[in-house]
C-alpha atoms as a PDB file:
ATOM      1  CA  UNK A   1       0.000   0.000   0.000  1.00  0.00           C
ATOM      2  CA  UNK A   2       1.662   3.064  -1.266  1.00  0.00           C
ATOM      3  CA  UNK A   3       2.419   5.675   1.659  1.00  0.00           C
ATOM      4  CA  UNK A   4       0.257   9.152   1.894  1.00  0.00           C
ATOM      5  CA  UNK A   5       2.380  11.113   3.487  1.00  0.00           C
ATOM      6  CA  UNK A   6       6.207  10.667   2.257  1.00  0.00           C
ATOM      7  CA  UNK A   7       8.734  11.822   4.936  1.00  0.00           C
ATOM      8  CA  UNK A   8      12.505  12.606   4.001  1.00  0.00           C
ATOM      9  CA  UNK A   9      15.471  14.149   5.831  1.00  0.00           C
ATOM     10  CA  UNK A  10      18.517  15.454   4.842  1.00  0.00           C
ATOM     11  CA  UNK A  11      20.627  17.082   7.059  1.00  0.00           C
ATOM     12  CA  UNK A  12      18.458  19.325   9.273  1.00  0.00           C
ATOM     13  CA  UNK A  13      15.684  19.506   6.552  1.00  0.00           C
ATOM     14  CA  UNK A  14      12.960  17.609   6.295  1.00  0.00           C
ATOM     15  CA  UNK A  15      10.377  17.093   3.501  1.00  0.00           C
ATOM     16  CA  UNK A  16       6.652  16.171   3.916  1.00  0.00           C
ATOM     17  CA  UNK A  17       5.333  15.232   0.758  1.00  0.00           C
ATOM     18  CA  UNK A  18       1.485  14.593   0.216  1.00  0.00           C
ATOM     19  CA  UNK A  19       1.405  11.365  -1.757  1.00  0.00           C
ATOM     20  CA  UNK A  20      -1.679  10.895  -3.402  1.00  0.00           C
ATOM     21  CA  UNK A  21      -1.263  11.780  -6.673  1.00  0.00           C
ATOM     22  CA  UNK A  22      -4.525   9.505  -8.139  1.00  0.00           C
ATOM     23  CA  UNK A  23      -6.856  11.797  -5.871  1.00  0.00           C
ATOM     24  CA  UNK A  24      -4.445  15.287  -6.728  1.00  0.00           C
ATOM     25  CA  UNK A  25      -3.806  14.299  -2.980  1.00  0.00           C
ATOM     26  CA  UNK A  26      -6.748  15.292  -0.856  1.00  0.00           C
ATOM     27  CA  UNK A  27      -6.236  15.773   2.450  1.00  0.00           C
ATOM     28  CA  UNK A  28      -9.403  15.119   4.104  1.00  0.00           C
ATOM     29  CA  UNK A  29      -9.403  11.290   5.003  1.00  0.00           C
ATOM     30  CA  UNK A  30      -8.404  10.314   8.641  1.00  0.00           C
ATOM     31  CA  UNK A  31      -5.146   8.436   8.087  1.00  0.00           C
ATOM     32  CA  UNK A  32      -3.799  11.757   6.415  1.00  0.00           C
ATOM     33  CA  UNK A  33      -4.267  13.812   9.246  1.00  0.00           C
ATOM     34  CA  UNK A  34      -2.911  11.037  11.668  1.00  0.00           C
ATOM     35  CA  UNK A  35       0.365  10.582   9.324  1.00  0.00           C
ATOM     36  CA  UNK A  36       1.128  14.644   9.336  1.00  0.00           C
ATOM     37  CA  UNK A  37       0.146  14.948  12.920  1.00  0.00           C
ATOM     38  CA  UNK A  38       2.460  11.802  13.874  1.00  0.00           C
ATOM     39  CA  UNK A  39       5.426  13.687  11.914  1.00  0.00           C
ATOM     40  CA  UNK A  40       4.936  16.858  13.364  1.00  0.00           C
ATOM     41  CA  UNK A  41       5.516  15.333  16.728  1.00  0.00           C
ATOM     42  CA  UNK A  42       8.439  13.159  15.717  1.00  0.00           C
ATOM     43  CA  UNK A  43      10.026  16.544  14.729  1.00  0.00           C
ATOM     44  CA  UNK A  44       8.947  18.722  17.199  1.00  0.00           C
ATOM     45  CA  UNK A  45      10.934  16.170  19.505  1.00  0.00           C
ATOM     46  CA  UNK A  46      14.055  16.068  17.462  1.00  0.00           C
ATOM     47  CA  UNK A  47      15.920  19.388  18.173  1.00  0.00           C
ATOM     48  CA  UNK A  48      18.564  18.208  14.600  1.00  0.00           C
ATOM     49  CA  UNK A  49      15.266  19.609  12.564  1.00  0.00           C
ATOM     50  CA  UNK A  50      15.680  23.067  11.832  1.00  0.00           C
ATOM     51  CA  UNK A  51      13.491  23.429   8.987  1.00  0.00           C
ATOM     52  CA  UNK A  52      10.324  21.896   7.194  1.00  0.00           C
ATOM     53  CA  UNK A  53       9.089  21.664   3.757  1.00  0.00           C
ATOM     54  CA  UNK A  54       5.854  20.839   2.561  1.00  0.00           C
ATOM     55  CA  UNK A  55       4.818  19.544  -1.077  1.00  0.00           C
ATOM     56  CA  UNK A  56       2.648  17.683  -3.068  1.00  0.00           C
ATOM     57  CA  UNK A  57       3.548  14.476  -5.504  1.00  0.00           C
ATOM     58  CA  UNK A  58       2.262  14.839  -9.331  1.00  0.00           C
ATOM     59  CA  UNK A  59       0.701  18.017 -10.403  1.00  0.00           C
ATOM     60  CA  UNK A  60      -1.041  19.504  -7.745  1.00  0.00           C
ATOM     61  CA  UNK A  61      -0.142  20.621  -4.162  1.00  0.00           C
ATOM     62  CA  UNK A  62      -3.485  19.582  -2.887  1.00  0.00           C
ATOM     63  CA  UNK A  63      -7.189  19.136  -4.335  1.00  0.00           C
ATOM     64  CA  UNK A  64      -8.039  19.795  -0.527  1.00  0.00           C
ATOM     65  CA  UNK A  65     -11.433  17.579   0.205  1.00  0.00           C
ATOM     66  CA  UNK A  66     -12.274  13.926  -0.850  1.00  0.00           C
ATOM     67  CA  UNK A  67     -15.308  14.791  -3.425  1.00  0.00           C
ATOM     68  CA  UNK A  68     -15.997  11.292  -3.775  1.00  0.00           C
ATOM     69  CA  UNK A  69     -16.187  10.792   0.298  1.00  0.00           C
ATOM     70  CA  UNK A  70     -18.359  13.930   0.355  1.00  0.00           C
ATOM     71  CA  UNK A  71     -20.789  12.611  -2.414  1.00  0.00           C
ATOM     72  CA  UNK A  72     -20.706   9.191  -0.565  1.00  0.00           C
ATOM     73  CA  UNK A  73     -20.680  10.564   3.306  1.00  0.00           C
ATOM     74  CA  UNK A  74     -17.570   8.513   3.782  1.00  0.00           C
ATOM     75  CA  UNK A  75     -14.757   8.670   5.583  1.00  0.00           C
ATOM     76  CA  UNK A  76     -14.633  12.373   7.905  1.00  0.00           C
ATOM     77  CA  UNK A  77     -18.420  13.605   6.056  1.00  0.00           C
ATOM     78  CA  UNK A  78     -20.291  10.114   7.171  1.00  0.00           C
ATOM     79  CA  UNK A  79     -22.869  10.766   9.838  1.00  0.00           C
ATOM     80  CA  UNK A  80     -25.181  13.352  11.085  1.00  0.00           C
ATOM     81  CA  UNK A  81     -23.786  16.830  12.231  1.00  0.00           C
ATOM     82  CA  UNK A  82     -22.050  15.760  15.451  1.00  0.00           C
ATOM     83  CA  UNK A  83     -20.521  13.207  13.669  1.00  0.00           C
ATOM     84  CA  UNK A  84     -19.232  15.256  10.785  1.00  0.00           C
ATOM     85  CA  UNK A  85     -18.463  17.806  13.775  1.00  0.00           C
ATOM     86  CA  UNK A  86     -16.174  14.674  15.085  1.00  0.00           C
ATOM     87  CA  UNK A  87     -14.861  14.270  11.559  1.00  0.00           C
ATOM     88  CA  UNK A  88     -13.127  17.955  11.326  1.00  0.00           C
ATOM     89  CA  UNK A  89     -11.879  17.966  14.735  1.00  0.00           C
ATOM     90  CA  UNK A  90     -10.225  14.448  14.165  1.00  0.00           C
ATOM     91  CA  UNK A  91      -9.203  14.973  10.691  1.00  0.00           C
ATOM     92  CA  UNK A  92      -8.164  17.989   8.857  1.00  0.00           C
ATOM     93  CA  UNK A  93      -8.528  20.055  11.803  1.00  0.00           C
ATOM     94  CA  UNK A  94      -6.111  18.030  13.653  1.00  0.00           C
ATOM     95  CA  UNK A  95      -3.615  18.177  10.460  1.00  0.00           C
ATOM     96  CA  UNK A  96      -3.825  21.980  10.328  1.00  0.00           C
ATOM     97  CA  UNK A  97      -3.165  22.883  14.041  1.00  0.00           C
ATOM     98  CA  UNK A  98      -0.013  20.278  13.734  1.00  0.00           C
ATOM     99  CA  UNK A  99       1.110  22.228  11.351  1.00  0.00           C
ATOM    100  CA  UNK A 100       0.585  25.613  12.928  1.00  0.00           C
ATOM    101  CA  UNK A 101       1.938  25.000  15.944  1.00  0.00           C
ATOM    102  CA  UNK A 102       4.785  23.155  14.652  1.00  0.00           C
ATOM    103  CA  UNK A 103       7.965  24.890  16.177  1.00  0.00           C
ATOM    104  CA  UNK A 104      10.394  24.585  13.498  1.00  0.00           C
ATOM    105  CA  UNK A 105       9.911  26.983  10.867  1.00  0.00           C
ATOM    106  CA  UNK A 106       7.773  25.353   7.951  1.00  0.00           C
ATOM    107  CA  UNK A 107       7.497  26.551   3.963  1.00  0.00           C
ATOM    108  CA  UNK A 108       4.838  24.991   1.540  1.00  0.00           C
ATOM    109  CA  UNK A 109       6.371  24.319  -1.772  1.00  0.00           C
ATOM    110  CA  UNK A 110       3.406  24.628  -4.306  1.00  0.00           C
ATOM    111  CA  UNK A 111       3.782  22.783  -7.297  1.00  0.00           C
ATOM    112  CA  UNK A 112       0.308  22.945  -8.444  1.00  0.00           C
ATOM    113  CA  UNK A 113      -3.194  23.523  -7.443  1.00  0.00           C
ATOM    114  CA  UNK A 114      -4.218  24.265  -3.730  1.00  0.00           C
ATOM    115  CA  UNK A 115      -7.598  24.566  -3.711  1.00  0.00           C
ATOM    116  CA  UNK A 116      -9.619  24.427  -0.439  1.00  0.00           C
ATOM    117  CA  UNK A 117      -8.382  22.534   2.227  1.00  0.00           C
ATOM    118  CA  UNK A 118      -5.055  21.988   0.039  1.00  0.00           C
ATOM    119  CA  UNK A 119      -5.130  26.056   0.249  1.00  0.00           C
ATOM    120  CA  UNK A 120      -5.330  26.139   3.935  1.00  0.00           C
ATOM    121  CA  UNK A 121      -2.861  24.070   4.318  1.00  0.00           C
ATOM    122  CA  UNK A 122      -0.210  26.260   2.581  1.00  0.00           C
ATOM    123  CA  UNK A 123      -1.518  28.926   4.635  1.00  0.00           C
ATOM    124  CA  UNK A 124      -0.855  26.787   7.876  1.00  0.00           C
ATOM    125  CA  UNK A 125       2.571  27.406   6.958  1.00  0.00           C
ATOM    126  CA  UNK A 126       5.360  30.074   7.549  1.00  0.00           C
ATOM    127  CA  UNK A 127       6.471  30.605   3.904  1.00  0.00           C
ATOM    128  CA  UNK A 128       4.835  29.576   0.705  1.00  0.00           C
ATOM    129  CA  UNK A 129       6.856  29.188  -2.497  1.00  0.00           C
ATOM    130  CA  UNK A 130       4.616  28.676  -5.577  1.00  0.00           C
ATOM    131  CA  UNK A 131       5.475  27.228  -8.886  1.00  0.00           C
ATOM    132  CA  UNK A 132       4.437  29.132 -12.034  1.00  0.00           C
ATOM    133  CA  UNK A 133       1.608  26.440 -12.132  1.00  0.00           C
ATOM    134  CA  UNK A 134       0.310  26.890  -8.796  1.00  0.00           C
ATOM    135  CA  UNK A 135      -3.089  28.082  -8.124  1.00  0.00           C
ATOM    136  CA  UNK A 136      -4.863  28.896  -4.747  1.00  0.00           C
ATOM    137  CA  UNK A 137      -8.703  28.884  -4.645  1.00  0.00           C
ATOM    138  CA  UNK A 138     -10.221  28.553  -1.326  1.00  0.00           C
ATOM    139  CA  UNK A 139     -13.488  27.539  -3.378  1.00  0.00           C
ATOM    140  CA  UNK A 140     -15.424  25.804  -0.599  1.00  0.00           C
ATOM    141  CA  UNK A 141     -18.296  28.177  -1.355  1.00  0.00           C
ATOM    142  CA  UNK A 142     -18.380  26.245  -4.936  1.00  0.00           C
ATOM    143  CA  UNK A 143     -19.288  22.852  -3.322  1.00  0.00           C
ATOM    144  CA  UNK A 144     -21.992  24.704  -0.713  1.00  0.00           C
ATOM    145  CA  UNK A 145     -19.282  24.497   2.401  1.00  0.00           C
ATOM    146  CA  UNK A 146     -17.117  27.049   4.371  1.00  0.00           C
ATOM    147  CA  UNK A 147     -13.588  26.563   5.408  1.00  0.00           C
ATOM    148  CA  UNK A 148     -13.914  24.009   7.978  1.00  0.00           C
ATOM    149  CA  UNK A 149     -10.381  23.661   8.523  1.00  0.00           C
ATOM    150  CA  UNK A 150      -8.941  27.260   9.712  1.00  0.00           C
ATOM    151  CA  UNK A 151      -8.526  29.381   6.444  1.00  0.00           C
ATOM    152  CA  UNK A 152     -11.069  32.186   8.127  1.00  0.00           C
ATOM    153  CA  UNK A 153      -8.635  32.638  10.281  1.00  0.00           C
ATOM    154  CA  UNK A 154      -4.932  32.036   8.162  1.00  0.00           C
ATOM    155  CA  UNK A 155      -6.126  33.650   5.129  1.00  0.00           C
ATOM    156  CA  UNK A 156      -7.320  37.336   6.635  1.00  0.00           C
ATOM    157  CA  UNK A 157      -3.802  37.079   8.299  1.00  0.00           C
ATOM    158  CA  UNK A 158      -1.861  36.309   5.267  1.00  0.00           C
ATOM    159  CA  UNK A 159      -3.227  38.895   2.341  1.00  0.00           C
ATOM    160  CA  UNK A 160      -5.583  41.032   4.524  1.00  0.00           C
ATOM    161  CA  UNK A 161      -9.388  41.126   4.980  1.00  0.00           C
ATOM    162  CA  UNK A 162     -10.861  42.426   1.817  1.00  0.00           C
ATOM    163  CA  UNK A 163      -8.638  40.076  -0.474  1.00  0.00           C
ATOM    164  CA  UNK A 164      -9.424  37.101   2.064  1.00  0.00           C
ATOM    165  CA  UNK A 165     -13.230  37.971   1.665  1.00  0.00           C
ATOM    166  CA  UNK A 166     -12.821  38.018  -2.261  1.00  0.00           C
ATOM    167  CA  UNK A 167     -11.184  34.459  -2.211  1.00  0.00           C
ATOM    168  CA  UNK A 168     -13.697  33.475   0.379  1.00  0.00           C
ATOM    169  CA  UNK A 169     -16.625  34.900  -1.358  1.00  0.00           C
ATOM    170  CA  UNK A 170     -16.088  34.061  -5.194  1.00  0.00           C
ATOM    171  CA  UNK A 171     -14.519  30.896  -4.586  1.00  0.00           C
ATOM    172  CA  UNK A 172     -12.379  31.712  -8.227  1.00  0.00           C
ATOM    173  CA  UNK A 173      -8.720  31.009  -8.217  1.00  0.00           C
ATOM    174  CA  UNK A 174      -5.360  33.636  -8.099  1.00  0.00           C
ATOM    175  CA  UNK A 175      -2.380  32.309 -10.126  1.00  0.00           C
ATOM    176  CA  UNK A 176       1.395  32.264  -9.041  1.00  0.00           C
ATOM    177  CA  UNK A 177       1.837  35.803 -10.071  1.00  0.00           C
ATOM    178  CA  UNK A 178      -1.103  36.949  -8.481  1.00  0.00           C
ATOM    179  CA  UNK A 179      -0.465  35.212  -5.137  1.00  0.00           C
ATOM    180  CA  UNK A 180       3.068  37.169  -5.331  1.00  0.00           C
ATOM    181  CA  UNK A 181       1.556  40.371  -5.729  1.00  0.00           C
ATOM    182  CA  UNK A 182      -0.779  39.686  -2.583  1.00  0.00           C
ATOM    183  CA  UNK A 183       1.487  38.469  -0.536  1.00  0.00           C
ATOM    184  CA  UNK A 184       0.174  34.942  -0.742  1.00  0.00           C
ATOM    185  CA  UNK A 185       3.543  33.610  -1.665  1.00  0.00           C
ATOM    186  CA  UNK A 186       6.808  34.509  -0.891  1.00  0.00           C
ATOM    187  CA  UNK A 187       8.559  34.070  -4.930  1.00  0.00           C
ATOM    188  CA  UNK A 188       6.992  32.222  -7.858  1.00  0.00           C
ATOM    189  CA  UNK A 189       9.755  30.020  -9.574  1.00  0.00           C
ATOM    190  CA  UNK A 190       9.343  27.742 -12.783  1.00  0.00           C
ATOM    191  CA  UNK A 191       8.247  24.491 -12.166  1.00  0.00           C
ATOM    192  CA  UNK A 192      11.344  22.833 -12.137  1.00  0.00           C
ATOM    193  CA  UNK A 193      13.295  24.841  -9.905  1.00  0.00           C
ATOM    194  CA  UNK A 194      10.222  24.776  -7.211  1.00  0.00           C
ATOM    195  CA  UNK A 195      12.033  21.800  -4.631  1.00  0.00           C
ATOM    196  CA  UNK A 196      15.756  23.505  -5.514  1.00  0.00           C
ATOM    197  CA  UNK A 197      14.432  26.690  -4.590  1.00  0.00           C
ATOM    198  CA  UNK A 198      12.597  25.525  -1.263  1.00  0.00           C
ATOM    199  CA  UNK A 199      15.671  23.561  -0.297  1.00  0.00           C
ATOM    200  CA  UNK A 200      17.721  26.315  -0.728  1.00  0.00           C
ATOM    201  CA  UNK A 201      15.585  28.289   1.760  1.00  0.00           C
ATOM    202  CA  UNK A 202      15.289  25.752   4.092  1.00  0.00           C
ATOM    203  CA  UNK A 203      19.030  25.189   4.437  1.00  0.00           C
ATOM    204  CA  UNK A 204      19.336  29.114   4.586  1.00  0.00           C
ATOM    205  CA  UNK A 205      16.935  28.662   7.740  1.00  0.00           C
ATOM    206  CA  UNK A 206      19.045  25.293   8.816  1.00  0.00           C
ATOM    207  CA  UNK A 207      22.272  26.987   9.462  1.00  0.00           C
ATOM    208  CA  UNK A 208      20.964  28.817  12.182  1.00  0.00           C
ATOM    209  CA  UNK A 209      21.136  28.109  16.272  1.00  0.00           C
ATOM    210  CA  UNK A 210      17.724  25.668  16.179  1.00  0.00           C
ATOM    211  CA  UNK A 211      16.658  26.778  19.219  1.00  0.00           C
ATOM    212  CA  UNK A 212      16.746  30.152  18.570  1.00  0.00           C
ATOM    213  CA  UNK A 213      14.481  29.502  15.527  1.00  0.00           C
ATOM    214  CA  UNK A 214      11.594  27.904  17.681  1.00  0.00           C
ATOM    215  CA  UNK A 215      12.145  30.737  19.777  1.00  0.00           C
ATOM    216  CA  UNK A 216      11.811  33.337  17.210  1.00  0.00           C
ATOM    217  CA  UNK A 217       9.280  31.296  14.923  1.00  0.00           C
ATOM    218  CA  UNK A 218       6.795  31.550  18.871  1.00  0.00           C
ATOM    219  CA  UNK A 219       7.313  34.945  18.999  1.00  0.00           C
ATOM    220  CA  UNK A 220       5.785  35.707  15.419  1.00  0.00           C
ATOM    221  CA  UNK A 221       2.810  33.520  16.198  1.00  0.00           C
ATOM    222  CA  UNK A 222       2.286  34.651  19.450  1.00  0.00           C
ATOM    223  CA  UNK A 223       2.606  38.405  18.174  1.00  0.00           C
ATOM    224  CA  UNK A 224      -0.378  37.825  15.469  1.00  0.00           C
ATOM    225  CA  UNK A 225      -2.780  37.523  19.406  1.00  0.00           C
ATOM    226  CA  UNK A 226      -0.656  39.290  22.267  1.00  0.00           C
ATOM    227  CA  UNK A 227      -0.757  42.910  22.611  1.00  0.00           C
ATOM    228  CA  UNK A 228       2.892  45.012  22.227  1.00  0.00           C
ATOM    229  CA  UNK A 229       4.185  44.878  25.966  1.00  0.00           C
ATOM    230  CA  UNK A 230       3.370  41.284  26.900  1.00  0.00           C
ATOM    231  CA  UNK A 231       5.059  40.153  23.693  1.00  0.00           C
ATOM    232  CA  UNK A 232       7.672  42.421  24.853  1.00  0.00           C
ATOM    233  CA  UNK A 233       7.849  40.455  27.801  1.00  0.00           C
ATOM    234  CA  UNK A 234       7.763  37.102  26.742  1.00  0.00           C
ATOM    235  CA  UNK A 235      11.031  38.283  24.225  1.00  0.00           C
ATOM    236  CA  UNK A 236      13.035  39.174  26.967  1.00  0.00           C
ATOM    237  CA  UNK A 237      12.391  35.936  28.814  1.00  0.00           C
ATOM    238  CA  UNK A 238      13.339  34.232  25.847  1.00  0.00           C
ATOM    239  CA  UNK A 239      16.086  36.208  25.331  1.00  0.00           C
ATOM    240  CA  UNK A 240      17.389  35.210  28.800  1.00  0.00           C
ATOM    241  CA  UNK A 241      16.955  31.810  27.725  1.00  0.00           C
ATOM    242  CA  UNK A 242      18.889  32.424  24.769  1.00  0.00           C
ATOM    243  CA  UNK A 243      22.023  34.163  26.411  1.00  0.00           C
ATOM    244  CA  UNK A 244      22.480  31.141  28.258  1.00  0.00           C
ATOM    245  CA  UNK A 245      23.143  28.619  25.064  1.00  0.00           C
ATOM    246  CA  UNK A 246      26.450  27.418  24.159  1.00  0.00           C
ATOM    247  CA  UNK A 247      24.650  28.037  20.454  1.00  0.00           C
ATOM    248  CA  UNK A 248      24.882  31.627  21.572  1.00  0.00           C
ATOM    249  CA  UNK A 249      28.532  31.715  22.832  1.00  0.00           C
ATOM    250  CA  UNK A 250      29.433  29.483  19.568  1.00  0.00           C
ATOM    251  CA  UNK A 251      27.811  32.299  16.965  1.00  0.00           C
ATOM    252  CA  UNK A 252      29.482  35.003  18.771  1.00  0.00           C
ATOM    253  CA  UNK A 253      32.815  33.765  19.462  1.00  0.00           C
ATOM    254  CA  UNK A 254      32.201  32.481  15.106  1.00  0.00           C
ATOM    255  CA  UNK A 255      31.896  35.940  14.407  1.00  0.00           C
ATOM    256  CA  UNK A 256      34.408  37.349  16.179  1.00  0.00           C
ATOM    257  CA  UNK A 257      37.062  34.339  14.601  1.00  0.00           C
ATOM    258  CA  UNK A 258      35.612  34.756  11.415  1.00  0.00           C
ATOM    259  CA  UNK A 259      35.174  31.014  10.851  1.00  0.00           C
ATOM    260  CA  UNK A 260      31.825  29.309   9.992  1.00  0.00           C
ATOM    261  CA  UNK A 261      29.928  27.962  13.434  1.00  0.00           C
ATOM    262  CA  UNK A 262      29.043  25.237  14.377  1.00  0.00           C
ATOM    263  CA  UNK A 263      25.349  24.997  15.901  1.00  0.00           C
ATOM    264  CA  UNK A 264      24.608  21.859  18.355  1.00  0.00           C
ATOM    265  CA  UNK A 265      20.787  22.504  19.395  1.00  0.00           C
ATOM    266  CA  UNK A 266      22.253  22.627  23.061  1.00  0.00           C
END
């Protein structure tokens, strides 16, 4: 039975790759969101993982929702409300709070369409890199559904309210270049540099203390809630923390010696 979620590490990158190319890899069914959700603990425990990218196998990033389950009421849509209820929290719910809370900074590579779900979870992310053929629709609208899985939320926070509510509203699609110009994506690159380009990135984000990067990567999040002065607070209690790591003393004395450092997570 082929695997759904491929994970691969080199060095202190890893790569989650959505592998279900014969349903343009929906992420709606069950085992999905357990597979993601068991990852993102493995490397939320493992301190050597400094940076995370997302993708999609074949030619989309993500069709989002199983059409077939929903026409069926398999899988995470079978039941009556409170079991569909169930379904979301379980399922794709459960997949995109993994991947928002993730410490280690994360960037969707998106090598085709992300359309719903598959949209929201780019937006779960910290960076988004699009290929030239991506396309982001967050169409639920189109099938007689709202974002069940967090994009009210990500999306206003990403490319501001009004473009959010024309996504939301119209349900069409913005292409890469479009998504640049919003803000959606970080840089649109042609389809085969997409996984060069996001590994460059992600080793860019590697070489750095690991700790430090949860550290900073909690600060943005909790900045998007916390008014100015408590965040203020909470960054010089981490910065105490941070003054005390040999990762610290190592990129200082680095400097100083002019030699490349050495980072150890401790």
């Amino acid at each position: 039975m082929t695997q759904k979620v491929l994970y691969t590490q080199d060095g202190h990158v890893v790569t989650l790759t959505l592998n279900m190319p014969e349903t343009r890899n929906a992420v709606t069914d069950q085992d999905v969101a357990d597979l993601v959700v068991g990852y993102c603990k493995q490397i939320q425990d493992d301190v050597n993982v400094r940076a995370v990218i997302v993708t999609g196998a074949g030619k989309a990033f993500s069709s989002g929702g199983n059409l077939k389950h929903m026409r069926d009421r398999e899988g995470s849509f079978a039941g009556d409300a409170l079991a569909v209820r169930d379904g979301y929290r379980r399922g794709i719910q459960s997949l995109a709070l993994a991947l928002y809370r993730l410490e280690v900074p994360t960037i969707a590579a998106v090598n085709g369409p992300a359309f719903g779900a598959g949209c929201d979870t780019a937006f779960a992310c910290d960076i988004r890199i699009a290929s030239e053929d991506a396309v982001f629709a967050e169409n639920f609208v189109r099938v007689g559904l709202i974002s069940g899985d967090g994009g009210s939320w990500l999306l206003p926070r990403a490319i501001g309210l009004s473009r959010a509510c024309e996504m939301s509203f119209t349900g069409e699609p913005v292409d890469a270049r479009t998504a640049l110009e919003w803000g959606l994506v970080s840089r649109v690159t042609p389809p085969a540099d997409l996984l060069a380009e996001a590994t460059r990135l992600a080793q860019r984000i590697a070489s750095n203390p690991p700790r430090a990067l949860r550290l900073a990567k909690r600060l943005i999040r909790e900045g998007q809630t916390t008014r100015f002065d408590t965040l203020l607070e909470m960054a010089a209690a981490f910065q105490g923390i941070c003054h005390q790591t040999r990762d610290h003393q190592e990129a200082v004395a680095a400097i100083l010696e002019r030699r490349t450092p050495n980072f150890t997570g401790s």
